[in-house]
C-alpha atoms as a PDB file:
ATOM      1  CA  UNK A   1      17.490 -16.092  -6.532  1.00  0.00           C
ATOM      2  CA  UNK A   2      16.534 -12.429  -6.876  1.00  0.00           C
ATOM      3  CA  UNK A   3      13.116 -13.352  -8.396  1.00  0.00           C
ATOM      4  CA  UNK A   4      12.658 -15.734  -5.482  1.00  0.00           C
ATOM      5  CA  UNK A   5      13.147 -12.683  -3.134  1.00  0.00           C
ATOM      6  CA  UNK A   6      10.790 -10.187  -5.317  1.00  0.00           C
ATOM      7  CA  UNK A   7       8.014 -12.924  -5.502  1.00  0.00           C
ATOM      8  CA  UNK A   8       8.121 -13.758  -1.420  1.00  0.00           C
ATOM      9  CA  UNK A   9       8.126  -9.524  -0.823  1.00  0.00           C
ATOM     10  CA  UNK A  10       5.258  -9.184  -3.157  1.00  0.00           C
ATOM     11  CA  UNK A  11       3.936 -12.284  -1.266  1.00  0.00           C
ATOM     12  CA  UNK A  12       4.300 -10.586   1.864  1.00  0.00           C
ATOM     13  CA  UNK A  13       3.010  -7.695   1.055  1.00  0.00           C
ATOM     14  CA  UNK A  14       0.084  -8.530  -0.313  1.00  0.00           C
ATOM     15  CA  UNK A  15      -0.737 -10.258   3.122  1.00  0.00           C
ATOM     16  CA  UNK A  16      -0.008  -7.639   4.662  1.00  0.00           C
ATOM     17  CA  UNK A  17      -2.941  -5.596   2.511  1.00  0.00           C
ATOM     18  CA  UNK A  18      -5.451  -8.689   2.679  1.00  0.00           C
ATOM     19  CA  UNK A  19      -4.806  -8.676   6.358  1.00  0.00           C
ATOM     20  CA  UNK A  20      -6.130  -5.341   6.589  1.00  0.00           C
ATOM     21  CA  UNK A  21      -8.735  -5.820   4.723  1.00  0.00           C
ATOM     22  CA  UNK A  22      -9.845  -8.405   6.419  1.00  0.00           C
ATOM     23  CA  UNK A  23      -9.277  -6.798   9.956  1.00  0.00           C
ATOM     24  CA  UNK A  24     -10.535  -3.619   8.626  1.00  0.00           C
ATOM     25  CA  UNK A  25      -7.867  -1.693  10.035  1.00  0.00           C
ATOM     26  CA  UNK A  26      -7.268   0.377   8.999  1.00  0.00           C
ATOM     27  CA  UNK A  27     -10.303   0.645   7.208  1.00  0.00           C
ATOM     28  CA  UNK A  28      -8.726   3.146   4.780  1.00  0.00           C
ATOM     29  CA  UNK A  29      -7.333   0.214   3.112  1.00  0.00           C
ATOM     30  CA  UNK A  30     -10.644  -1.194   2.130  1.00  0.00           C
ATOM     31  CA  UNK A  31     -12.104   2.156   1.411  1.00  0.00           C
ATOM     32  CA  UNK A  32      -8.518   2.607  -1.232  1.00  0.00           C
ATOM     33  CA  UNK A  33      -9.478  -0.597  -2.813  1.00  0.00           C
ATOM     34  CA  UNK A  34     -13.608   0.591  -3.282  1.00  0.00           C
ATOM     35  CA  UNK A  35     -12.611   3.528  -4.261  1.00  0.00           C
ATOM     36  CA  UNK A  36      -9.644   2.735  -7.057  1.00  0.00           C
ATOM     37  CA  UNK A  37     -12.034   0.064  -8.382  1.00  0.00           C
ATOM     38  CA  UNK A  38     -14.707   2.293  -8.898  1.00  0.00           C
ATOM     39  CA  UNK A  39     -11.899   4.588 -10.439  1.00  0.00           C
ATOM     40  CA  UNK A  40     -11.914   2.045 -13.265  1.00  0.00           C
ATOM     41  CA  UNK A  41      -8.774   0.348 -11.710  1.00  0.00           C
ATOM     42  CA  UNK A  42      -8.975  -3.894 -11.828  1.00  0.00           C
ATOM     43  CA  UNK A  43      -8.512  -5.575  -8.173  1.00  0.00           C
ATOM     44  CA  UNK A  44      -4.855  -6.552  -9.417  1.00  0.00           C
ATOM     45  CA  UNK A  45      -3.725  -2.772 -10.485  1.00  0.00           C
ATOM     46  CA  UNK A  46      -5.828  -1.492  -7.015  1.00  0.00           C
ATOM     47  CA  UNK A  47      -3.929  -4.376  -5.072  1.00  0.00           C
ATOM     48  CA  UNK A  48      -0.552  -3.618  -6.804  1.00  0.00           C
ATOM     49  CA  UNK A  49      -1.612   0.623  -5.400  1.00  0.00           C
ATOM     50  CA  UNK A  50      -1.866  -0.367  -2.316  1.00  0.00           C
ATOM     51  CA  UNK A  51       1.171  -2.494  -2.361  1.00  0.00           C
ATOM     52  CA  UNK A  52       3.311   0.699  -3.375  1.00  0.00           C
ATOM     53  CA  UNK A  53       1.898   2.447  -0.114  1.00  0.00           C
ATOM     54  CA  UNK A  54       2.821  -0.689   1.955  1.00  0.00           C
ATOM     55  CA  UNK A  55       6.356  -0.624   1.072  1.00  0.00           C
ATOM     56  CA  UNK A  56       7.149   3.027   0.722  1.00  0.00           C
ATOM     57  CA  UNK A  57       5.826   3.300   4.806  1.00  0.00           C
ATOM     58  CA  UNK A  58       8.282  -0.093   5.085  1.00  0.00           C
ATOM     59  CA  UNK A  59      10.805   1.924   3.626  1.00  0.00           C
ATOM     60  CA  UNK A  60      10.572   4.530   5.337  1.00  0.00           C
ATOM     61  CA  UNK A  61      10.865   3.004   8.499  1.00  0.00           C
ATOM     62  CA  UNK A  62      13.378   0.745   7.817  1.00  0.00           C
ATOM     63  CA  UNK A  63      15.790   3.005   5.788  1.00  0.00           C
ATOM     64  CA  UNK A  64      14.999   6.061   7.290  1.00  0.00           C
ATOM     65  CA  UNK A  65      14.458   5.282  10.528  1.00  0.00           C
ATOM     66  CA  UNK A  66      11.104   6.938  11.137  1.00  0.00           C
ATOM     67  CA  UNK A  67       8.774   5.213  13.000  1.00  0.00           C
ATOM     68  CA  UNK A  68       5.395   4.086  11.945  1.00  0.00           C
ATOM     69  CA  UNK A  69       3.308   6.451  11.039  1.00  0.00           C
ATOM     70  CA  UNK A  70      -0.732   5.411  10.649  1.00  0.00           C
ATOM     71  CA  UNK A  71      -1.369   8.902   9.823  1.00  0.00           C
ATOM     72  CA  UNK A  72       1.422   9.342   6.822  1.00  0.00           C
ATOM     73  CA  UNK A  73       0.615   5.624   5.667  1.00  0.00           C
ATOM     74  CA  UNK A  74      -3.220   6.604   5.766  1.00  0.00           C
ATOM     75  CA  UNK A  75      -2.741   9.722   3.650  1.00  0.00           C
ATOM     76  CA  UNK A  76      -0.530   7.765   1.156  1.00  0.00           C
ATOM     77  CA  UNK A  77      -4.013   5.503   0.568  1.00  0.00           C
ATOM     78  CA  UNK A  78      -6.497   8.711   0.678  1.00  0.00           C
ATOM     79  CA  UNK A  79      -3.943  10.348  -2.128  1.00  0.00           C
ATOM     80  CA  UNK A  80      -3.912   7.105  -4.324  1.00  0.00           C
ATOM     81  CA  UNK A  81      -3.653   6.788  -7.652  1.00  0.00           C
ATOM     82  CA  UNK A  82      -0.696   9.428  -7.189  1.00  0.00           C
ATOM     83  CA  UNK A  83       2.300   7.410  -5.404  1.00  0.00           C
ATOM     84  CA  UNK A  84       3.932   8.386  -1.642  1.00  0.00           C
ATOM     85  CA  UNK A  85       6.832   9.379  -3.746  1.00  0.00           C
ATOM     86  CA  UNK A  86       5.002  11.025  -6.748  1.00  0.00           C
ATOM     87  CA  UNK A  87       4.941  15.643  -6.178  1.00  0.00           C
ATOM     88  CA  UNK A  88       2.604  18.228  -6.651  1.00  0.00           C
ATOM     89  CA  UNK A  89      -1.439  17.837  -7.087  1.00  0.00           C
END
């Protein structure tokens, strides 16, 4: 059952990225996945990135209680490769 769960919050996730992208908004998202891929990252690793930012900001607001922040979540993208949770330069 557990894998069931991981595979339909990847799922979810990863609409919630293409969605985005598709919407362009924010367009940080699209610029992230340009920008990783010309990094030398493959879609799937860029993707799997983004993913990370997604649910840290999901996270955050649901186990911390902070509301959404477009600003944090868009600085978490701009800082990629290094992860929301990830210190120092």
């Amino acid at each position: 059952m557990e894998k069931n769960y991981n595979q339909r919050l990847r799922e979810a996730i990863l609409e919630v990225i293409n969605n985005q992208i598709r919407d362009n908004n924010p367009p940080e998202t699209k610029q992230a996945l340009i920008r990783l891929q010309e990094q030398g990252f493959s879609e799937k690793e860029a993707l799997k990135l983004i993913g990370y930012v997604v649910a840290s900001e999901v996270f955050s607001v649901l186990k911390k209680n902070n509301t959404y922040d477009e600003g944090r979540y868009i600085s978490a993208l701009n800082a990629l490769p290094k992860l929301p949770w990830e210190k120092g330069d």
